[in-house]
N, C-alpha and C. Protein backbone atom coordinates (compact mmCIF):
# COMPACT_ATOMS: atom_id res chain seq x y z
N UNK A 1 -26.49 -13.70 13.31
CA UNK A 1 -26.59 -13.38 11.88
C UNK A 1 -25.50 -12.37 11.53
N UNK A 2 -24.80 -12.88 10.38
CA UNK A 2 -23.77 -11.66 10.47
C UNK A 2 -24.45 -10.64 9.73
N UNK A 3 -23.40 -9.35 10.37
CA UNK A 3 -23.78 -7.53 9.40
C UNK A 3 -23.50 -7.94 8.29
N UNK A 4 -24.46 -7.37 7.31
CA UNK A 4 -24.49 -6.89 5.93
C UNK A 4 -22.82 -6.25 5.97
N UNK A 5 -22.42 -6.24 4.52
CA UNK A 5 -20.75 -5.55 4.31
C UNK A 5 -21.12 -4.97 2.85
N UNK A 6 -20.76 -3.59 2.88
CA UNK A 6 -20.22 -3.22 1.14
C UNK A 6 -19.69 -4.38 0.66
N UNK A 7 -20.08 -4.96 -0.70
CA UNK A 7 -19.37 -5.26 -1.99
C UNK A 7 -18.35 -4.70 -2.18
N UNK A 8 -17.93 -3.16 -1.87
CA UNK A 8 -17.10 -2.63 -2.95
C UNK A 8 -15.72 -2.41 -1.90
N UNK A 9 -15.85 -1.91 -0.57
CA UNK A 9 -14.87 -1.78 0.22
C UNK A 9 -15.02 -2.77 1.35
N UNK A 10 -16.01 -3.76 1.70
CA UNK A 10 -15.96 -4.88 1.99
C UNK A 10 -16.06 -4.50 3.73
N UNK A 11 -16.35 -3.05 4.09
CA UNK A 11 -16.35 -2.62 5.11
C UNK A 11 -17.97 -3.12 5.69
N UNK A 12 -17.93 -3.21 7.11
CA UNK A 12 -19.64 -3.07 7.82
C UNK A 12 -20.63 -2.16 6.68
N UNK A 13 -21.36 -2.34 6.33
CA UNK A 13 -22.50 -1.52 5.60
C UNK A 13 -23.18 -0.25 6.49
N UNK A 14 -23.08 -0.08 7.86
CA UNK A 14 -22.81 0.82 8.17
C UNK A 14 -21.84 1.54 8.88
N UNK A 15 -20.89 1.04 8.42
CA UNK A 15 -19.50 1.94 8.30
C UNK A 15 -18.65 2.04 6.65
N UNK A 16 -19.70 2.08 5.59
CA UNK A 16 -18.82 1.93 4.66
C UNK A 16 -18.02 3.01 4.23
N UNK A 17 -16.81 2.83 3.27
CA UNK A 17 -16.21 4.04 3.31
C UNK A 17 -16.11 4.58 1.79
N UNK A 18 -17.25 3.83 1.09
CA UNK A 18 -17.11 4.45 -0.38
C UNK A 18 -17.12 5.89 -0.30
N UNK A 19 -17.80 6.54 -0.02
CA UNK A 19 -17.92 7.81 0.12
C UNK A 19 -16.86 8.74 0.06
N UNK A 20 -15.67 8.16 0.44
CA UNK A 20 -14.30 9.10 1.28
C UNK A 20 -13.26 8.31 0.53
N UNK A 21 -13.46 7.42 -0.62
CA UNK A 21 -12.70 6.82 -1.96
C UNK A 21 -12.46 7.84 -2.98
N UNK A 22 -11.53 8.77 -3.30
CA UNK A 22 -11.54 9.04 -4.27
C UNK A 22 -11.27 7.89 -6.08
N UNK A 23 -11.25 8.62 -6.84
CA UNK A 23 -10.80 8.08 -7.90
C UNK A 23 -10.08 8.73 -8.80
N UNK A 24 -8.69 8.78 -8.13
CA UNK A 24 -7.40 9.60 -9.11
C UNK A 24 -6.79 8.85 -10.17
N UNK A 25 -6.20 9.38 -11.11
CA UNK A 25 -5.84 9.13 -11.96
C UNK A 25 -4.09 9.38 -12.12
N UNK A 26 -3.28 8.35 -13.10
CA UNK A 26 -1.89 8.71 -12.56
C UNK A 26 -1.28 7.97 -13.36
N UNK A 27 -0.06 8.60 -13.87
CA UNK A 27 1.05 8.25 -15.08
C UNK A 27 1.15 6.95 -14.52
N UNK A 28 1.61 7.06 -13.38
CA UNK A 28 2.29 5.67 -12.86
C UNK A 28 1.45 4.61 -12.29
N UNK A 29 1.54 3.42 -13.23
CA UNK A 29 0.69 1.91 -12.93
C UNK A 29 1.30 1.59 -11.79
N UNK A 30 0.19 1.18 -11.00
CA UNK A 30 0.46 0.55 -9.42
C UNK A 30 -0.16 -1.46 -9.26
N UNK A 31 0.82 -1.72 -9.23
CA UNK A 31 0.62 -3.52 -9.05
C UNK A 31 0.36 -3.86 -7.34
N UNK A 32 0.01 -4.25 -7.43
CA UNK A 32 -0.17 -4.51 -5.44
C UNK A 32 -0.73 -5.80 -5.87
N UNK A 33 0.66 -6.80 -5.27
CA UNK A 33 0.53 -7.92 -4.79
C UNK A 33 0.12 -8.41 -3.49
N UNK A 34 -0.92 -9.20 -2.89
CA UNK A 34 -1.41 -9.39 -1.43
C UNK A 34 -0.99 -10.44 -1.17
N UNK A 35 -0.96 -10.62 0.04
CA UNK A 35 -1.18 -11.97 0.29
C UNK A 35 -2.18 -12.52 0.56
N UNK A 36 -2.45 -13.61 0.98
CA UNK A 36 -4.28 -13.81 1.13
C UNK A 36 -4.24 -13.84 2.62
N UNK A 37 -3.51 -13.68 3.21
CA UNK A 37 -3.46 -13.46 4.77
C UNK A 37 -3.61 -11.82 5.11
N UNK A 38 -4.16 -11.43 4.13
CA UNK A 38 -4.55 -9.71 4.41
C UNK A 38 -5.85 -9.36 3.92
N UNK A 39 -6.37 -10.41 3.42
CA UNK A 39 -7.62 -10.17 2.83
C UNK A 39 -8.64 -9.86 3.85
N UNK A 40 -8.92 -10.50 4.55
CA UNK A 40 -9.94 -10.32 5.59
C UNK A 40 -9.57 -9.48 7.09
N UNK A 41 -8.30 -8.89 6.45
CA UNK A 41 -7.23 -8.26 7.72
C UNK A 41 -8.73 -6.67 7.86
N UNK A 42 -9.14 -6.34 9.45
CA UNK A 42 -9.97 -5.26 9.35
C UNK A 42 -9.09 -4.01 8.49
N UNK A 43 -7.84 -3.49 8.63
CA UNK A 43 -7.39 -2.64 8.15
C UNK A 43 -6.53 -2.27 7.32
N UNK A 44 -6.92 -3.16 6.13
CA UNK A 44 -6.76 -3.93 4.61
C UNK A 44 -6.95 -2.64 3.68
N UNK A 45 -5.41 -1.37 4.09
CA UNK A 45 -5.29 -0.25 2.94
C UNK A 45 -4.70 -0.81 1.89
N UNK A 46 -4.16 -1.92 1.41
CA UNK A 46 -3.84 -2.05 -0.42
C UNK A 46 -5.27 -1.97 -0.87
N UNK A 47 -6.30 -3.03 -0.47
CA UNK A 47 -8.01 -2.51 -1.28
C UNK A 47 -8.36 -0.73 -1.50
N UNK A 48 -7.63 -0.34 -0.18
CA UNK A 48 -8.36 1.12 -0.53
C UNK A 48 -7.58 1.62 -1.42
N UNK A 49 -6.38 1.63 -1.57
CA UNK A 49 -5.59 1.92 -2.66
C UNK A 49 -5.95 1.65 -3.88
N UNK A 50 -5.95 0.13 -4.16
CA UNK A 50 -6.54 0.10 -5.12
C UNK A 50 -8.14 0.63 -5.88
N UNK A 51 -8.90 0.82 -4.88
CA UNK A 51 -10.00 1.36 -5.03
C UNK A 51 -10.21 2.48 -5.77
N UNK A 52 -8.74 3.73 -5.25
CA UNK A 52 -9.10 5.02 -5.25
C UNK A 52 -8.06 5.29 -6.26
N UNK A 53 -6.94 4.53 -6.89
CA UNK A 53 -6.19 4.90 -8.68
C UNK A 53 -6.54 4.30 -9.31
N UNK A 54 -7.15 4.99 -10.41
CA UNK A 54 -8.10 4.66 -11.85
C UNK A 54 -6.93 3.50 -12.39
N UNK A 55 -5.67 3.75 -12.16
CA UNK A 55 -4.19 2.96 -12.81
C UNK A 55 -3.55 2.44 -11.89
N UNK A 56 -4.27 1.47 -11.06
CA UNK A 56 -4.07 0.62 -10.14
C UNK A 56 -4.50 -1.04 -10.12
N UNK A 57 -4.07 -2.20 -9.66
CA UNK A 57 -4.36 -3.42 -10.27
C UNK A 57 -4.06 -4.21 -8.54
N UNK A 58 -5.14 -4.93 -8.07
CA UNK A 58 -4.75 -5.64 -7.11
C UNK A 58 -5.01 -6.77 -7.18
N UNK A 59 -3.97 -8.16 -6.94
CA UNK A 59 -3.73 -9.42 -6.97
C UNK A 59 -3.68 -9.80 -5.76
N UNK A 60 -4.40 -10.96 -5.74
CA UNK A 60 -3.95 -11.54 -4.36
C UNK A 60 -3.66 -13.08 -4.56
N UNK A 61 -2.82 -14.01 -3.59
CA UNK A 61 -2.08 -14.76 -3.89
C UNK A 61 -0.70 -15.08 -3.55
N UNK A 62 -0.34 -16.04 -3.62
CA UNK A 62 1.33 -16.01 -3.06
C UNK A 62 2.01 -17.09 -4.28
N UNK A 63 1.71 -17.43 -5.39
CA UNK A 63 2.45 -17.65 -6.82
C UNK A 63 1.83 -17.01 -7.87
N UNK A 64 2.20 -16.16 -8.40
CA UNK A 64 1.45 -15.58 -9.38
C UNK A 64 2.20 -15.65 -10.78
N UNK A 65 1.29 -16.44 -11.32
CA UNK A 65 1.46 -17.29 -12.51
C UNK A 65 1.85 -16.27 -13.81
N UNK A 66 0.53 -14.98 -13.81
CA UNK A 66 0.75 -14.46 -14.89
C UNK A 66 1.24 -12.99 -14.59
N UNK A 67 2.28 -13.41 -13.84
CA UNK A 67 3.31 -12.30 -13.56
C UNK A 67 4.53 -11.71 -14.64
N UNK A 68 4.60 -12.54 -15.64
CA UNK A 68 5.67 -12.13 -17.03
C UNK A 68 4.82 -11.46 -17.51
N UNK A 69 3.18 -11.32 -17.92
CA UNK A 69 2.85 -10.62 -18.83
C UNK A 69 2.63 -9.47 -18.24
N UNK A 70 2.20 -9.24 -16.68
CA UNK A 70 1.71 -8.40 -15.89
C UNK A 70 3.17 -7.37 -15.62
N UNK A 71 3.97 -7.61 -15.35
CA UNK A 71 5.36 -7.18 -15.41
C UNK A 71 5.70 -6.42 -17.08
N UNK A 72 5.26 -6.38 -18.05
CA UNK A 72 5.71 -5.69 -19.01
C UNK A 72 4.62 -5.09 -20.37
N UNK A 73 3.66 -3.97 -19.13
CA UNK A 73 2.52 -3.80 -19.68
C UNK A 73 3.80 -3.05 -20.93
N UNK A 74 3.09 -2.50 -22.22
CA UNK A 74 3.52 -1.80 -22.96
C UNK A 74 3.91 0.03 -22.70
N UNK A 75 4.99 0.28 -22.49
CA UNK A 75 4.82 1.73 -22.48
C UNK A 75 5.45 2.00 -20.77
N UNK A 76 5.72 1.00 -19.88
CA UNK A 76 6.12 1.26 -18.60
C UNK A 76 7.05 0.14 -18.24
N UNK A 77 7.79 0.85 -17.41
CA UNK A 77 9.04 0.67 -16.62
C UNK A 77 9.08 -0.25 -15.44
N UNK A 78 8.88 -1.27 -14.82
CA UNK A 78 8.62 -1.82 -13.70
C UNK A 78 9.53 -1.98 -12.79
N UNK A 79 9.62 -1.36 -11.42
CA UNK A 79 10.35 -1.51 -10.76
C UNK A 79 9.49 -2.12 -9.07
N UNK A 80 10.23 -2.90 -8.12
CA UNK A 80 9.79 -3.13 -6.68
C UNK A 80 9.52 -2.15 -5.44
N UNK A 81 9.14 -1.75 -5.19
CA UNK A 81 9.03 -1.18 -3.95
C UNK A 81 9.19 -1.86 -2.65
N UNK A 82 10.45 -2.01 -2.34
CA UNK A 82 10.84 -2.91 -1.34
C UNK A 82 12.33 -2.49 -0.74
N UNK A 83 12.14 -2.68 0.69
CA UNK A 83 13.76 -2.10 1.19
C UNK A 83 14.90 -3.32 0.78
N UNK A 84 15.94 -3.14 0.88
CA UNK A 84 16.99 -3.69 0.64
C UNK A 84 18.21 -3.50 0.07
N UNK A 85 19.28 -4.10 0.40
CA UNK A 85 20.58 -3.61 0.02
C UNK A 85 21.27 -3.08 -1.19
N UNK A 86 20.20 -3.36 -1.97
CA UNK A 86 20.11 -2.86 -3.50
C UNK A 86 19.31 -1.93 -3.94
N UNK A 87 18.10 -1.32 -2.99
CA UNK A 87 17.26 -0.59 -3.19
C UNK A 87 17.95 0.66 -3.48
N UNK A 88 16.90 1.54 -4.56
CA UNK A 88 18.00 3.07 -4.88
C UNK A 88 16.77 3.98 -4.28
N UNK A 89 16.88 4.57 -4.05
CA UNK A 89 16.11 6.42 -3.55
C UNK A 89 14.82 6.36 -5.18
N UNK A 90 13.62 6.38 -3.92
CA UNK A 90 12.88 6.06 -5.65
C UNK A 90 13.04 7.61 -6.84
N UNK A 91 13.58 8.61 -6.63
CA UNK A 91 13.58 9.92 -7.21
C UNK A 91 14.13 9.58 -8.69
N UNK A 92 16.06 9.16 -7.84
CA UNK A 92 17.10 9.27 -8.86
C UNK A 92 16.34 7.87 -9.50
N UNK A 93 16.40 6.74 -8.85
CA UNK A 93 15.85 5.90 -9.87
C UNK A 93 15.21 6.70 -10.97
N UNK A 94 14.26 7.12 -10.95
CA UNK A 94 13.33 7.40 -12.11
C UNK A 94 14.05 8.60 -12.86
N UNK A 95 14.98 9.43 -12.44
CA UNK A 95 16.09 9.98 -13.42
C UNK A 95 16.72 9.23 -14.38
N UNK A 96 16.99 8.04 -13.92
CA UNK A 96 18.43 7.45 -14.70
C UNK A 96 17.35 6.69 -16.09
N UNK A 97 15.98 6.41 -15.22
CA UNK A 97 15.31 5.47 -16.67
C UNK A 97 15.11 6.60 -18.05
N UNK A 98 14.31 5.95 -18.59
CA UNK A 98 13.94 6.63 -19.75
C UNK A 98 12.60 7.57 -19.76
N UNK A 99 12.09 8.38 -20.63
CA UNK A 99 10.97 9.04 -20.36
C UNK A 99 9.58 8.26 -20.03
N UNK A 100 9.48 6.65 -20.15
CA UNK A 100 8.38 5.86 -19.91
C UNK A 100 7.94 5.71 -18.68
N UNK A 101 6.41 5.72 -17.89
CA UNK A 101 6.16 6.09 -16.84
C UNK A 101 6.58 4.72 -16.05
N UNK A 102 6.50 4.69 -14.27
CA UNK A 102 6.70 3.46 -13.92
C UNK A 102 5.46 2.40 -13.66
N UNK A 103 5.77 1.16 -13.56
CA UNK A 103 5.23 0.23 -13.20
C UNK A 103 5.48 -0.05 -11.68
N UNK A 104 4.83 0.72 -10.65
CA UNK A 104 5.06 0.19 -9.57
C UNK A 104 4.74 -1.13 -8.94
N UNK A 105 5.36 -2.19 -8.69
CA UNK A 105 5.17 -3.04 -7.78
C UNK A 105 5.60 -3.05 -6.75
N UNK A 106 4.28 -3.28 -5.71
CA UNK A 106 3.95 -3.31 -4.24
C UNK A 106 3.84 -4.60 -3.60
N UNK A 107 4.29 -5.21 -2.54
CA UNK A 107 4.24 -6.60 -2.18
C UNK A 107 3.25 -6.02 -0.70
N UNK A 108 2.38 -6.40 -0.67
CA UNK A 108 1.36 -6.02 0.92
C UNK A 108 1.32 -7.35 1.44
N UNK A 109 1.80 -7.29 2.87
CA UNK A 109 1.74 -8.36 3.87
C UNK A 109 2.40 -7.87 4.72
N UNK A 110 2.56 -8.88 6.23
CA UNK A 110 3.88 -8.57 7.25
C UNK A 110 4.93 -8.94 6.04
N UNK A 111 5.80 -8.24 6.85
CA UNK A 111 7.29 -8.38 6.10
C UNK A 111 7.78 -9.64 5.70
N UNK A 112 7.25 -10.90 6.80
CA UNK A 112 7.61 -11.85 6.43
C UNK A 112 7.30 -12.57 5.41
N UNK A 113 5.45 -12.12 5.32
CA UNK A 113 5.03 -12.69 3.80
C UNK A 113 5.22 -11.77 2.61
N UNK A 114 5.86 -10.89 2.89
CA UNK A 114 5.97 -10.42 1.80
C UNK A 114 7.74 -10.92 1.40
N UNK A 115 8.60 -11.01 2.21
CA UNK A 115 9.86 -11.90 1.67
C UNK A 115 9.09 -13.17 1.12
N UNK A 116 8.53 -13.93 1.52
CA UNK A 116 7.78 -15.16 1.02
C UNK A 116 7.10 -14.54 -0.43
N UNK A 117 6.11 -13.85 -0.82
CA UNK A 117 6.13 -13.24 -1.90
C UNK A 117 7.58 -13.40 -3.28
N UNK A 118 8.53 -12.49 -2.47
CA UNK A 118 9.52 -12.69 -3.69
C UNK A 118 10.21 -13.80 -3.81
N UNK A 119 10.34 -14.40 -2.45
CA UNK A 119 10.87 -16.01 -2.56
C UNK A 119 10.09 -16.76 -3.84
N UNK A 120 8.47 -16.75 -3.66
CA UNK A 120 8.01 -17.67 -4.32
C UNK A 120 8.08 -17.41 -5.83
N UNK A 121 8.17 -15.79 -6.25
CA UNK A 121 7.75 -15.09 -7.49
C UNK A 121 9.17 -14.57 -7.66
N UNK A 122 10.65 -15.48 -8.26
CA UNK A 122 11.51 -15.13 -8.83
C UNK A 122 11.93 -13.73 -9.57
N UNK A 123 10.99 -13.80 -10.56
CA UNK A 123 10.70 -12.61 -11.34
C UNK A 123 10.68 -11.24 -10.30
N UNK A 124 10.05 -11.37 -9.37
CA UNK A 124 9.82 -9.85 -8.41
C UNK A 124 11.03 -9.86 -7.81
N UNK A 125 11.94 -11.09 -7.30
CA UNK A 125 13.26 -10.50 -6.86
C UNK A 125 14.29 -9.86 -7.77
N UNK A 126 13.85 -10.39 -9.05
CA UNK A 126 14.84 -9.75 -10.55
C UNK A 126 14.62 -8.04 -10.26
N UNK A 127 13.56 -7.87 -9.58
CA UNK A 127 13.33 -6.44 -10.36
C UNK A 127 14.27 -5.53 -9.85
N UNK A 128 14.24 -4.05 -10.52
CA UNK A 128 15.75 -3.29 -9.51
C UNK A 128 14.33 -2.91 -8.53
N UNK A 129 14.66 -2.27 -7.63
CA UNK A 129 14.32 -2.09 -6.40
C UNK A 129 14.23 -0.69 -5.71
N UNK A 130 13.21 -0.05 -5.28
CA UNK A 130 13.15 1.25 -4.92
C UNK A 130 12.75 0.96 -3.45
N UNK A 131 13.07 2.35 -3.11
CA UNK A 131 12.67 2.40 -1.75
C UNK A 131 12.23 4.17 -1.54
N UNK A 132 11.67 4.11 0.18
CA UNK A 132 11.33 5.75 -0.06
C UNK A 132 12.20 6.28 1.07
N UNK A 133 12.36 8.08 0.83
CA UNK A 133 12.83 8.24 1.80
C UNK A 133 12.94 7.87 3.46
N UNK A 134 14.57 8.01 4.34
CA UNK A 134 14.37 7.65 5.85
C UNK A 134 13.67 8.65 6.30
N UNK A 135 13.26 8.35 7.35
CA UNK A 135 12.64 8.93 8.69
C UNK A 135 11.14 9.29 8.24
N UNK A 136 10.26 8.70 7.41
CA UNK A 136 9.04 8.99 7.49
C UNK A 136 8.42 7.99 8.61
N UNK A 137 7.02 8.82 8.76
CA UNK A 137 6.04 8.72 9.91
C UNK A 137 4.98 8.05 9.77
N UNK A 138 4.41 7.26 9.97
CA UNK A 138 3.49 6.65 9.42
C UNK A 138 2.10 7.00 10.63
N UNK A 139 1.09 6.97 9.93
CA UNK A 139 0.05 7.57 10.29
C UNK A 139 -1.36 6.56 11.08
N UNK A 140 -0.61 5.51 11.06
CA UNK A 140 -1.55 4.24 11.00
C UNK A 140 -1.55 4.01 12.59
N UNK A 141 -2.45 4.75 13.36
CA UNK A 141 -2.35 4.70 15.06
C UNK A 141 -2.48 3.29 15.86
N UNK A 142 -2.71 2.61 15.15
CA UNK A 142 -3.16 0.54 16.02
C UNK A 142 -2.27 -0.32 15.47
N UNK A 143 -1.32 0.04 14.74
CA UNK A 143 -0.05 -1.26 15.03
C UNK A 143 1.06 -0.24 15.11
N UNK A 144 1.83 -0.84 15.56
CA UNK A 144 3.45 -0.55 15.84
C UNK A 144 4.31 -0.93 14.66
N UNK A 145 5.08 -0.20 14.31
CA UNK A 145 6.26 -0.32 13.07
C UNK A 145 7.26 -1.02 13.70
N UNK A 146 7.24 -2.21 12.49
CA UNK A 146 8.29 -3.15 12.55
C UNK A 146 9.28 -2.74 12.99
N UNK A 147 9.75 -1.18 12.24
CA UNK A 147 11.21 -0.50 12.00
C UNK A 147 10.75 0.55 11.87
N UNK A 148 11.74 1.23 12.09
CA UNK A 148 11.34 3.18 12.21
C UNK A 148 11.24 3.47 10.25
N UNK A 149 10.28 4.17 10.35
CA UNK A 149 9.73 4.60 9.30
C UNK A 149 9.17 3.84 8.33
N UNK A 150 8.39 2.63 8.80
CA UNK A 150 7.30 2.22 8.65
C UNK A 150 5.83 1.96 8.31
N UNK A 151 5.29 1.91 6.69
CA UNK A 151 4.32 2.81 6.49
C UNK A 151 3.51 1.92 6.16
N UNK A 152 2.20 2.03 6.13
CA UNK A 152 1.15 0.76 5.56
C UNK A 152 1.41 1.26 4.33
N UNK A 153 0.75 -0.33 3.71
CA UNK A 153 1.11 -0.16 2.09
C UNK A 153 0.12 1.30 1.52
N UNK A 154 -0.52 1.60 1.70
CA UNK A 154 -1.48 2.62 1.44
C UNK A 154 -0.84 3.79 1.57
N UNK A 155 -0.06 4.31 2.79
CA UNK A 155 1.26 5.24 2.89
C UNK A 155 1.91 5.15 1.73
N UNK A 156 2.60 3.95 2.09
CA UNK A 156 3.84 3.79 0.60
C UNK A 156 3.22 4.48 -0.58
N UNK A 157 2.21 4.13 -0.89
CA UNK A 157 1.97 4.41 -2.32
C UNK A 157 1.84 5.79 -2.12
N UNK A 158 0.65 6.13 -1.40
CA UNK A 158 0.92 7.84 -1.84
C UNK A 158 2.12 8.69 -1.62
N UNK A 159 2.99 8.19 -0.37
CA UNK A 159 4.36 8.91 -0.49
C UNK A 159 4.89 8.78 -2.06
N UNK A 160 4.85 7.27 -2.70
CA UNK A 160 5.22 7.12 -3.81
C UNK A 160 5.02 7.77 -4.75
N UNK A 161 4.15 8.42 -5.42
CA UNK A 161 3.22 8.74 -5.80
C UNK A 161 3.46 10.33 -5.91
N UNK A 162 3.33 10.57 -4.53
CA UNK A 162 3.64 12.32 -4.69
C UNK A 162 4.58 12.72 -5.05
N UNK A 163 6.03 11.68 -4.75
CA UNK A 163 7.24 12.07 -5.58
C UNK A 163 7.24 11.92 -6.69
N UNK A 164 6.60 10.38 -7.50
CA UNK A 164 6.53 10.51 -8.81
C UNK A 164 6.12 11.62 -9.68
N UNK A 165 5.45 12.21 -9.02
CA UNK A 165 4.37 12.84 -9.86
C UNK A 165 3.84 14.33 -9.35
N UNK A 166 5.14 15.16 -8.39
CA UNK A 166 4.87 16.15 -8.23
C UNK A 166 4.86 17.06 -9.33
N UNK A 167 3.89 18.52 -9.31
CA UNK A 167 3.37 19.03 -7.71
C UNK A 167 2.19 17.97 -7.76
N UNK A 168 1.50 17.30 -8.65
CA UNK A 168 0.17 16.46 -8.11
C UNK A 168 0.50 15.96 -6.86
N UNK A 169 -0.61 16.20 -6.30
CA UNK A 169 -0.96 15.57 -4.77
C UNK A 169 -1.87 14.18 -4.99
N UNK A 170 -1.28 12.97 -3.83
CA UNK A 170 -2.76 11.91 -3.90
C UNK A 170 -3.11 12.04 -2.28
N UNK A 171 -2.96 12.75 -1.83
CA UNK A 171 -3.22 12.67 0.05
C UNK A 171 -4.93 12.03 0.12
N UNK A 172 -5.66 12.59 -0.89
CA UNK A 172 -6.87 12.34 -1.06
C UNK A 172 -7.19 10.98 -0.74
N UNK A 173 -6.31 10.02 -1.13
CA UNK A 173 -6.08 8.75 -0.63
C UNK A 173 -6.23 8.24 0.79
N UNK A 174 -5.67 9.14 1.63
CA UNK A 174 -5.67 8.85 2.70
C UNK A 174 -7.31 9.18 3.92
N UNK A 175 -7.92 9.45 2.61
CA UNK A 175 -9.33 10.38 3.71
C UNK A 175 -10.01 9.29 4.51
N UNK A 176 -10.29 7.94 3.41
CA UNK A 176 -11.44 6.81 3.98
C UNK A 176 -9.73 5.95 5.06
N UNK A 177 -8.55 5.88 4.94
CA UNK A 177 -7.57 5.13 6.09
C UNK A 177 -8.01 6.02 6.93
N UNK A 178 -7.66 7.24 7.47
CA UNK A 178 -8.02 7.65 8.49
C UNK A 178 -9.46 7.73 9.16
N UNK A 179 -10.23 7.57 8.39
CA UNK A 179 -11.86 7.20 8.85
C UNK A 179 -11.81 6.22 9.34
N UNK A 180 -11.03 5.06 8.43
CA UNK A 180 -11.11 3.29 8.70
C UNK A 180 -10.35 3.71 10.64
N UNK A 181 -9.48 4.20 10.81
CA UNK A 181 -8.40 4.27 11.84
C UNK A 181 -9.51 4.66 13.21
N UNK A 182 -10.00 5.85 12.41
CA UNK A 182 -10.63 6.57 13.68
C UNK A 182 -12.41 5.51 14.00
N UNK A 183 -12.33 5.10 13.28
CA UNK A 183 -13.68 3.64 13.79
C UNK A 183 -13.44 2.60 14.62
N UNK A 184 -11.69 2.19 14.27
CA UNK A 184 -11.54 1.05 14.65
C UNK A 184 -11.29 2.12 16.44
N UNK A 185 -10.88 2.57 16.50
CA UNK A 185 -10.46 3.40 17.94
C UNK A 185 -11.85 3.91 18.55
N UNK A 186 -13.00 4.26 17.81
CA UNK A 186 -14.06 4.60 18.52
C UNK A 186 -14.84 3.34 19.01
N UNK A 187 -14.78 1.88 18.32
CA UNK A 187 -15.11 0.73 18.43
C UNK A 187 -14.55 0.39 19.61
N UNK A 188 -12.93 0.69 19.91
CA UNK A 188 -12.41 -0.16 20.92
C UNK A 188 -12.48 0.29 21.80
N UNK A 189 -12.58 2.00 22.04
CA UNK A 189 -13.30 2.95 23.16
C UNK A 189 -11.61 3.50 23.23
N UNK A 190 -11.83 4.56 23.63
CA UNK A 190 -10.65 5.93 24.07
C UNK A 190 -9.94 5.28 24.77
N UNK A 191 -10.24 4.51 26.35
CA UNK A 191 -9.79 4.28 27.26
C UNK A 191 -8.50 2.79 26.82
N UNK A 192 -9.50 1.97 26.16
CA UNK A 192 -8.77 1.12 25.69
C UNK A 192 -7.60 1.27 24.72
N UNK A 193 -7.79 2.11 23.73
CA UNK A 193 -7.64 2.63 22.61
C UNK A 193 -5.70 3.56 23.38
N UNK A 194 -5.84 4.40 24.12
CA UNK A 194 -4.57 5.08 25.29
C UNK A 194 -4.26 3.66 25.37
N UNK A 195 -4.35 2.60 26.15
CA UNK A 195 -3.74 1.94 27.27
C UNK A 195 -2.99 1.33 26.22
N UNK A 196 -3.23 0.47 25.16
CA UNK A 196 -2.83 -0.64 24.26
C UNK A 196 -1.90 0.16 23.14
N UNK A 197 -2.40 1.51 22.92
CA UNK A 197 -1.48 2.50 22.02
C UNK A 197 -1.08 3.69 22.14
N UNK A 198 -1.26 4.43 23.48
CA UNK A 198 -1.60 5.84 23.32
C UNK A 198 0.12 6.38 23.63
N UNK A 199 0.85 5.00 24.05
CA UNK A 199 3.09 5.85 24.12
C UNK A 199 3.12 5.17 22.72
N UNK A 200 2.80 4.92 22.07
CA UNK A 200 3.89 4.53 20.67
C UNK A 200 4.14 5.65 20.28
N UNK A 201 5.28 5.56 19.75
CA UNK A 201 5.62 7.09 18.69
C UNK A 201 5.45 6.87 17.24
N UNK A 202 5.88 5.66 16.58
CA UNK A 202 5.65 5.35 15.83
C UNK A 202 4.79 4.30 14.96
N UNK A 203 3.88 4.52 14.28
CA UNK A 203 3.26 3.22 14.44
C UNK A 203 2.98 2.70 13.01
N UNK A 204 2.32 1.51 12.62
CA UNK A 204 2.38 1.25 11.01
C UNK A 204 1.12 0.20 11.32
């Protein structure tokens, strides 16, 4: 018989993590596109993200139809959050625009579905393109980073986030990922938990 699961964070019912969700609030609209190959992923931070900004919107899908209207709410700026050869430093970006807050769009998947993402959704490769500072650390102890500085989408955003919108802090964000982190490691036991991860330096 399977465990009962929260409705709301979709976690074991007794491991749920509503509790350790905040609900912040924030100039800047956050889009988080999924793929549906992350939906049922155990350590599925775009949901908690979205969970915990009052001005947050999560889609899942790999053509998204009503992406022209979703792309130009009234009053905001939309830009990608994605590396690439065009990507600018998300800071100065938001210097050079105008006083209107941003529209962040987020693509959540492996890297590969998330190139598949903008492959399929034209419009998201139009967009200009941000990225965040090198050499961050990502906090996420059970996978390994693709590439050095490597962050789950849940990272991204609040790194994002704190620059947008300093001095506000969203770290608060991060309370129920690291709960989610430290379950999945008490589940798999210490011993296991060292052998399979305990030399990575970096991990995502």
């Amino acid at each position: 018989m399977p465990r009962p699961h929260c409705s709301r964070c979709a976690r074991p019912a007794a491991r749920c993590l509503c509790a350790l969700i905040p609900s912040l609030p924030s100039r800047t609209r956050v889009l988080i596109l999924q793929h549906p190959s992350e939906v049922k992923h155990a350590l599925n931070t775009a949901r908690l993200a979205a969970l915990g900004l009052s001005n947050a919107q999560l889609l899942v899908g790999e053509v998204f139809d009503s992406l022209p209207a979703l792309l130009q709410p009234p009053g905001y700026h939309a830009c990608l959050l994605f590396p690439g050869e065009q990507a600018q430093a998300l800071v100065p970006f938001v210097e050079q625009c105008s006083d209107a807050p941003l529209l962040l769009v987020v693509p959540d998947g492996t890297w590969r579905k998330a190139r598949k993402l903008l492959h399929l959704n034209p419009l998201l490769a139009n967009l200009p393109r941000v990225t965040l500072a090198m050499g961050l650390q990502s906090r996420y102890r059970l996978r390994k980073a693709p590439m050095p500085g490597a962050l789950s989408t849940l990272e991204a955003i609040v790194t994002a986030l704190n620059e947008l919108e300093t001095p506000k802090r969203f770290d608060a964000l991060l309370a129920p990922f690291e709960a989610l982190i430290d379950g999945q490691i008490e589940a798999m036991g210490e011993h296991t938990y060292q052998r399979n991860h305990g030399q990575s330096d970096v991990l995502s």
